[in-house]
Protein backbone atom coordinates (compact mmCIF):
# COMPACT_ATOMS: atom_id res chain seq x y z
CA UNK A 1 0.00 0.00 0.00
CA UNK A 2 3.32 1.72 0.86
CA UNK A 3 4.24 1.45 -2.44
CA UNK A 4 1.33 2.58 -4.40
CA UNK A 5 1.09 6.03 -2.30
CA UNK A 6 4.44 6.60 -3.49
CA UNK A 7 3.74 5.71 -6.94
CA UNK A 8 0.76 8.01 -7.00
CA UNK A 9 2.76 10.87 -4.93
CA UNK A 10 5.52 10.84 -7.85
CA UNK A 11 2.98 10.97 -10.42
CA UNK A 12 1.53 14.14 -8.57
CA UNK A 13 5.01 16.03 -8.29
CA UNK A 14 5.67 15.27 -12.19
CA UNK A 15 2.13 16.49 -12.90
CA UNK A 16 2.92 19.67 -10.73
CA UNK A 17 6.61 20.37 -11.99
CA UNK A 18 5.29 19.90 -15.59
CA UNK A 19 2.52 22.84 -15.45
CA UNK A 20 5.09 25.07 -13.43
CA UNK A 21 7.17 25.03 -16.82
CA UNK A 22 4.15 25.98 -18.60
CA UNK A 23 3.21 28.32 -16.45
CA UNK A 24 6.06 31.44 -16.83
CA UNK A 25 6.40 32.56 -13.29
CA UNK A 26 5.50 36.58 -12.54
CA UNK A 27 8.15 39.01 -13.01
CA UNK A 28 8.38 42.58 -11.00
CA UNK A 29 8.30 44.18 -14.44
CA UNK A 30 5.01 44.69 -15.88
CA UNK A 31 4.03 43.81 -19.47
CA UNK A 32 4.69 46.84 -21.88
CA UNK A 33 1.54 48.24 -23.48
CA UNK A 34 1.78 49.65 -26.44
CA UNK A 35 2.40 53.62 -26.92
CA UNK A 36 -1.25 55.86 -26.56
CA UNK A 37 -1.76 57.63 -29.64
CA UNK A 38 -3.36 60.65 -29.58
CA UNK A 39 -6.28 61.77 -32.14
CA UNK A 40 -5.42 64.55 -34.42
CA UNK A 41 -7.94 67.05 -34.34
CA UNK A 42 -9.27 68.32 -37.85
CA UNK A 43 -9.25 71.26 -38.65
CA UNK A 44 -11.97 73.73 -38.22
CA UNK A 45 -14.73 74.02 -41.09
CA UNK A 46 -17.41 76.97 -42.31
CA UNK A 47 -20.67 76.10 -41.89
CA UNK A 48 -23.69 77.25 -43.96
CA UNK A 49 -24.95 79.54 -40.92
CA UNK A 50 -21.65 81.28 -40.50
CA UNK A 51 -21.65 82.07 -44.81
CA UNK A 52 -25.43 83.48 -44.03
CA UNK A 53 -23.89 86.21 -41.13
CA UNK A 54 -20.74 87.08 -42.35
CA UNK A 55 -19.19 90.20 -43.58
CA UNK A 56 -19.85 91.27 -48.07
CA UNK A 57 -17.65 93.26 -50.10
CA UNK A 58 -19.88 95.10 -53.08
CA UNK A 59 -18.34 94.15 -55.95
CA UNK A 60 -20.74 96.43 -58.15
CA UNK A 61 -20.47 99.87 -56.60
CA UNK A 62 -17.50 101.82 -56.61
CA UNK A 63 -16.69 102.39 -52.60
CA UNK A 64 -16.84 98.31 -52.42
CA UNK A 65 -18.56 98.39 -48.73
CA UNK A 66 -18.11 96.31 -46.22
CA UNK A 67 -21.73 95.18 -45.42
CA UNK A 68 -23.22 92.36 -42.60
CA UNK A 69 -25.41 89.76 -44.34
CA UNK A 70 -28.33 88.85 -41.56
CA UNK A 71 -29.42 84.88 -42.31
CA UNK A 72 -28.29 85.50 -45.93
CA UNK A 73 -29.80 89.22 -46.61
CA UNK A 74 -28.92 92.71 -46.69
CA UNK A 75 -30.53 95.64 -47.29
CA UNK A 76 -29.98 99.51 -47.05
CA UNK A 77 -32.90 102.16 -47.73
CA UNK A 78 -36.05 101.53 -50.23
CA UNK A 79 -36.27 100.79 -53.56
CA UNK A 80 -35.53 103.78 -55.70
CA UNK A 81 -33.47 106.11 -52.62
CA UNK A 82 -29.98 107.21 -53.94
CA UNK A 83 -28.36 104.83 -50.78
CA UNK A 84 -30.57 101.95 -51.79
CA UNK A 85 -28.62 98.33 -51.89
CA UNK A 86 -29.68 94.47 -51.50
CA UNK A 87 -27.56 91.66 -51.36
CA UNK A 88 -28.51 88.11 -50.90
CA UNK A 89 -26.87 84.84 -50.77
CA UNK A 90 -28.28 82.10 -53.07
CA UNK A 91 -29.12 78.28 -52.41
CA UNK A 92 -25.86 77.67 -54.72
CA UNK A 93 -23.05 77.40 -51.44
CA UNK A 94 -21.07 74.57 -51.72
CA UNK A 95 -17.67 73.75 -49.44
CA UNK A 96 -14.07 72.28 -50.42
CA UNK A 97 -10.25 73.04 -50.07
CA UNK A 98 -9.74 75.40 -52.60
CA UNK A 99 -5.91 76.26 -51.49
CA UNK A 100 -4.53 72.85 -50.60
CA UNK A 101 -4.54 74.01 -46.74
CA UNK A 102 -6.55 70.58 -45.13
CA UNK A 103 -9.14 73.59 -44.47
CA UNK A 104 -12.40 73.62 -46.65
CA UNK A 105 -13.15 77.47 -48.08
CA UNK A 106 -16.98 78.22 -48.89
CA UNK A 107 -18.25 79.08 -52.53
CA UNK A 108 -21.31 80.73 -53.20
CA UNK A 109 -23.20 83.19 -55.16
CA UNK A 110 -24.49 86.45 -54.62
CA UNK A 111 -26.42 88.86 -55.95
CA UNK A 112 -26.19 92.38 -55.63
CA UNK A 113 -29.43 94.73 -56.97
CA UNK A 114 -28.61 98.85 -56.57
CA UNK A 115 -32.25 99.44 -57.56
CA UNK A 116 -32.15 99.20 -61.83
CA UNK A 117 -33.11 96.40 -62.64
CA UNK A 118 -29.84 95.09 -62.90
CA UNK A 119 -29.18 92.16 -60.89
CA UNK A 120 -25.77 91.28 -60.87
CA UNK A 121 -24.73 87.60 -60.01
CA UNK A 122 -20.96 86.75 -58.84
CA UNK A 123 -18.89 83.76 -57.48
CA UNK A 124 -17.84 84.56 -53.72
CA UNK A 125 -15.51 83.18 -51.93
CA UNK A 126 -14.95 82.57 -48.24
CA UNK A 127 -12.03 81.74 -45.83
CA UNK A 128 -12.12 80.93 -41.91
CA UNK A 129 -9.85 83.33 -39.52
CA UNK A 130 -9.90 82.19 -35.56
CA UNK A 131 -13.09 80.45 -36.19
CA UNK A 132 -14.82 83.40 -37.81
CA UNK A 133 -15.58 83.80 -41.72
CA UNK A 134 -13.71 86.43 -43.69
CA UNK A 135 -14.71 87.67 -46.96
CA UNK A 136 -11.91 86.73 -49.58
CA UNK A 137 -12.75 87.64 -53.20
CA UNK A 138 -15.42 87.82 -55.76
CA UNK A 139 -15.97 87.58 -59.95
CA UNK A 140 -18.73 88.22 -61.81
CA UNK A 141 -20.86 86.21 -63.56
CA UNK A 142 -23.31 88.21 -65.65
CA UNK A 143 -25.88 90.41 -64.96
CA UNK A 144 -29.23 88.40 -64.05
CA UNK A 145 -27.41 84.72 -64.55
CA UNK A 146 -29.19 81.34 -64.22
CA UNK A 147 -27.30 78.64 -61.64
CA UNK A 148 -27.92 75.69 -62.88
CA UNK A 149 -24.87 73.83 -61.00
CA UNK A 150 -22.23 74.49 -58.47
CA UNK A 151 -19.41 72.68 -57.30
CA UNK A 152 -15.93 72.23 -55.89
CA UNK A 153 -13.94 69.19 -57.65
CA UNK A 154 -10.13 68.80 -57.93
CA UNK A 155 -9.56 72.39 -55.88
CA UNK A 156 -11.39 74.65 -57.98
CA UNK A 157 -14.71 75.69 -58.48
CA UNK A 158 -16.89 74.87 -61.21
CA UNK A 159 -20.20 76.74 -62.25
CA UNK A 160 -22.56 75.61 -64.41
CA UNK A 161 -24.45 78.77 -65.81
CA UNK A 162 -26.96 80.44 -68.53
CA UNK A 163 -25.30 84.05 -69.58
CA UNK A 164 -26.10 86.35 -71.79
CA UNK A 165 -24.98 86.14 -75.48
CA UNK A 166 -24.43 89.06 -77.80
CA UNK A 167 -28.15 89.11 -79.14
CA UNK A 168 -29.94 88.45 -75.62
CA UNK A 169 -32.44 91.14 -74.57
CA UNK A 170 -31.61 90.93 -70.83
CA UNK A 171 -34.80 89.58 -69.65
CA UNK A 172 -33.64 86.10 -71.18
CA UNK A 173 -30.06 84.73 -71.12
CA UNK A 174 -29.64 81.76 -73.47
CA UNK A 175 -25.87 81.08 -73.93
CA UNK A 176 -24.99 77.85 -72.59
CA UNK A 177 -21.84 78.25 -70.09
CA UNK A 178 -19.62 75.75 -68.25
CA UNK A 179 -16.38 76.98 -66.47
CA UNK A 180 -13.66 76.44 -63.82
CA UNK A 181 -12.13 78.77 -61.04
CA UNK A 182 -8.97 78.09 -59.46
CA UNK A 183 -7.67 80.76 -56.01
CA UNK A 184 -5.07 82.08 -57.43
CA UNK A 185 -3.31 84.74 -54.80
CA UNK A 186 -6.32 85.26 -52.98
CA UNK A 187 -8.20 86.28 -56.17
CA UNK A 188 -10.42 83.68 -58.79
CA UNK A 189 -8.89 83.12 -61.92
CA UNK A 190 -11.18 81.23 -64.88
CA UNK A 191 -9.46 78.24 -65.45
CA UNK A 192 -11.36 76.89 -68.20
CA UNK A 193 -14.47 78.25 -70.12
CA UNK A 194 -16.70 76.20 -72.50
CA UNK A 195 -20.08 77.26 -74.30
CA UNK A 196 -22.82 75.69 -76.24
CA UNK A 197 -23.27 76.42 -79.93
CA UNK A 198 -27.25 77.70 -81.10
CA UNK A 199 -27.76 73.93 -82.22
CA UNK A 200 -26.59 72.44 -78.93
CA UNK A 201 -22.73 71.44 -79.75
CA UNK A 202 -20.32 72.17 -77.16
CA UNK A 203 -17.54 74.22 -77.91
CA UNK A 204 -14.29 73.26 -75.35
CA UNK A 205 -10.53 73.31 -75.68
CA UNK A 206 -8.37 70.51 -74.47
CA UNK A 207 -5.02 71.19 -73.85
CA UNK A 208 -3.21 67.97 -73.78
CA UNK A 209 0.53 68.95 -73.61
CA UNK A 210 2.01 70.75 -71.51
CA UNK A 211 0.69 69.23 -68.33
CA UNK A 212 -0.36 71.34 -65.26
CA UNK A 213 2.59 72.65 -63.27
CA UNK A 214 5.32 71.77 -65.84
CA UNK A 215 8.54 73.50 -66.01
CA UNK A 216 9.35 75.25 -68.68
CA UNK A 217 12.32 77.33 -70.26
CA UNK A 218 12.80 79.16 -73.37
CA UNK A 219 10.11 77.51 -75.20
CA UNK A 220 7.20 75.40 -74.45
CA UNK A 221 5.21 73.00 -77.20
CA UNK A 222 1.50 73.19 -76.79
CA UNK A 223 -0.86 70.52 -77.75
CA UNK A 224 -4.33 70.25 -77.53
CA UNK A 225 -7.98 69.82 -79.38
CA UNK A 226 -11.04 71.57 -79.99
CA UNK A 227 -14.41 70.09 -80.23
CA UNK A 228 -16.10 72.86 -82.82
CA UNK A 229 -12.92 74.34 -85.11
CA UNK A 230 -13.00 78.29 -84.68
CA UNK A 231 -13.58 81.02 -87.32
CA UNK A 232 -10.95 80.44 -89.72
CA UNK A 233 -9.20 78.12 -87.57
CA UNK A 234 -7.70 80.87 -85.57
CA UNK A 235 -7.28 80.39 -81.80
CA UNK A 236 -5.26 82.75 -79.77
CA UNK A 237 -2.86 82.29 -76.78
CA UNK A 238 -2.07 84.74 -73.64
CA UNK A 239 1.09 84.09 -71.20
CA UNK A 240 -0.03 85.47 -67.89
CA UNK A 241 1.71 86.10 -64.72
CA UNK A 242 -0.20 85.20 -61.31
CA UNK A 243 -0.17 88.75 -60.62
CA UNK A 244 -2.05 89.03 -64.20
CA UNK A 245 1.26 90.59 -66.11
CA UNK A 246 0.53 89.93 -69.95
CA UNK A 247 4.36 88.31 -70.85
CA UNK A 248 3.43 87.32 -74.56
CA UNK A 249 0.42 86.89 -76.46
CA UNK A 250 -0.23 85.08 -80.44
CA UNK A 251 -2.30 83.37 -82.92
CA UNK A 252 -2.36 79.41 -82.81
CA UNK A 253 -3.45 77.33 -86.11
CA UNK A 254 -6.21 74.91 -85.82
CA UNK A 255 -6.24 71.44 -88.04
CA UNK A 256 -9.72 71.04 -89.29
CA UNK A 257 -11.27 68.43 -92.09
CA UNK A 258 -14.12 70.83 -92.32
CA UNK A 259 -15.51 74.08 -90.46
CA UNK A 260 -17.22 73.34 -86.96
CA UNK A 261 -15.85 70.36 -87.30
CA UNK A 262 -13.64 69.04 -83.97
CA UNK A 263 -9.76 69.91 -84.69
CA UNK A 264 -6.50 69.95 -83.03
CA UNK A 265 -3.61 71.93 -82.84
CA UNK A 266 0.34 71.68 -82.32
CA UNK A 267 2.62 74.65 -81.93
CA UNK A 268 5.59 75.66 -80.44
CA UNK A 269 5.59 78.92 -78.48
CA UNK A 270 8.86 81.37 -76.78
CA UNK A 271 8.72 82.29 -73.46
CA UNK A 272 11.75 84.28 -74.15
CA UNK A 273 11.77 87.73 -71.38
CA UNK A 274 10.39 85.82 -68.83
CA UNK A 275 11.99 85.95 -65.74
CA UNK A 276 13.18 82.28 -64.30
CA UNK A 277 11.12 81.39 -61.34
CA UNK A 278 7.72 83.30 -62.59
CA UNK A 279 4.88 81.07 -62.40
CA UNK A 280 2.43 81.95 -65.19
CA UNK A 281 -0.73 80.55 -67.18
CA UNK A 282 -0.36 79.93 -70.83
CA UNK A 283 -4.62 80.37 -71.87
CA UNK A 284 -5.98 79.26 -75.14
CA UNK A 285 -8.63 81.27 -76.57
CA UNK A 286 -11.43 80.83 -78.62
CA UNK A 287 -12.44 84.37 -79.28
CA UNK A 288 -15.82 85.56 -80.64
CA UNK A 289 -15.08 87.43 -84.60
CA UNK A 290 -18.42 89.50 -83.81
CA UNK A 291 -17.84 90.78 -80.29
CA UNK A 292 -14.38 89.56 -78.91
CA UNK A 293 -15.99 87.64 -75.89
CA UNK A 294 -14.77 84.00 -74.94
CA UNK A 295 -16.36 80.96 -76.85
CA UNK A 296 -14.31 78.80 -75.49
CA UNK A 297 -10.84 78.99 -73.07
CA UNK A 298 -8.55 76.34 -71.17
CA UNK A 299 -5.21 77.55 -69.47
CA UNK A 300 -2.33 75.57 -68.22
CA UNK A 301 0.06 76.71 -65.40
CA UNK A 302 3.65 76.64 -66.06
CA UNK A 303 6.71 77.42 -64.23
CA UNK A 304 9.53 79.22 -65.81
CA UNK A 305 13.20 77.85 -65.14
């Protein structure tokens, strides 16, 4: 019997030594956890409310006031006094980084009526200072526009809009209008600029080559298309400076098989007498033969070496 309780006793110390290897005994050093990571706090955005009480420039009168919209509206004096002026924000607000910043600026439009019966639409934009909105800068549209669409895609600002052509009695804008804003130095700078022909056609240049932001030196080969070919296959460039300097300016060729018909072009063009390290916008204009406004426009920024 002797035996068997020693037997049984051995089994139990084998059994106990064996878990006590499995086991890892406690150490005085606790287990590391891993490192806390705190949250990174976004930055602060407009809201719709804040756009409807901020602070206007007038664009259309020549002392460009300062005025306080109140839930979208302002209003000094009564129709027809010398002093009279209303401003009001539209439905068309939309929000989106428009300087690369990680902060989203506002875009709206606004009208502004001095009592004619002008009513003048333009693209606003809108910043955030210490959690307050500041007015930044405005372009007009046309006098008595139609929104149909407003957006902000790819940093800029795109507008969707009927404007007046050059034989629309103001009551009735019909010219078809697409175009694209980019901040540019605090100001808006059209981008690109499309319109509809009278049978429904859109007229658009593509500019394929040079690509946005490029560097450039003495020369830089433009490539692009048209979707309607211009009057006589003339288009016309513009070198700009950010600050809006004219540097150069030219005729460009279109290829056509037929007139209207989509095209492209290919020409070289000097930047020779700009200074290295300007930034600038090479546009290419379609220009109206019977009034000189745009048809169609698409610009390209470049950067001089």
């Amino acid at each position: 019997m002797v035996r068997y309780r020693s037997i049984i006793l051995g089994f139990a110390l084998i059994f106990i030594l064996a878990c006590g290897t499995l086991a890892p005994a406690p150490t005085d050093s606790p287990t590391a956890l891993p490192p806390t990571v705190e949250p990174t706090s976004a930055p602060p955005q407009l809201s719709l409310d804040q756009i409807k009480n901020a602070q206007y420039k007038l664009s259309g009168r020549d002392d460009h006031a300062i005025v306080q919209l109140t839930d979208g509206v302002y209003q000094n004096g009564e129709v027809g006094a010398a002093d009279f002026a209303r401003v009001f924000l539209t439905e068309n607000v939309v929000l989106g980084d428009l300087n690369g910043d990680g902060a989203n600026e506002a875009a709206a439009v606004v009208f502004e009526n001095f009592g004619g019966s002008g009513s003048f639409g333009y693209v606003v934009v809108y910043g955030l200072s210490n959690g307050q909105p500041i007015f930044i800068t405005s372009e007009l549209i046309d006098d008595r526009p139609q929104i149909n669409s407003m957006a902000i895609e790819n940093g800029e600002i795109f507008l969707d809009a009927t404007t007046h052509g050059a034989n629309d009695p103001m009551c009735c804008p019909t010219l078809q209008t697409t175009r694209r804003y980019a901040l540019v130095n605090h100001q808006l700078r059209i981008v690109h600029y499309a319109t509809n022909t009278p049978d429904g056609k859109k007229r658009e240049i593509e500019i394929t080559s040079p690509s946005e932001g490029a560097e450039a030196n003495a020369s830089v080969q433009v490539d692009g298309n048209v979707s309607v070919a211009p009057f006589e296959n003339n288009l016309s460039y513009f070198i700009y400076g950010a600050d809006n300097q004219q540097y150069a300016s030219g005729p460009i060729m279109v290829q056509a098989p037929d007139f209207g018909a989509p095209g492209t072009f290919s020409q070289n063009i000097s930047l020779e007498g700009i200074p290295s390290g300007t930034t600038v916008y090479l546009e290419v204009q379609d220009i109206s033969a019977a009034d000189g406004s745009w048809l169609a426009m698409s610009a390209v920024k470049l950067q001089i070496k």
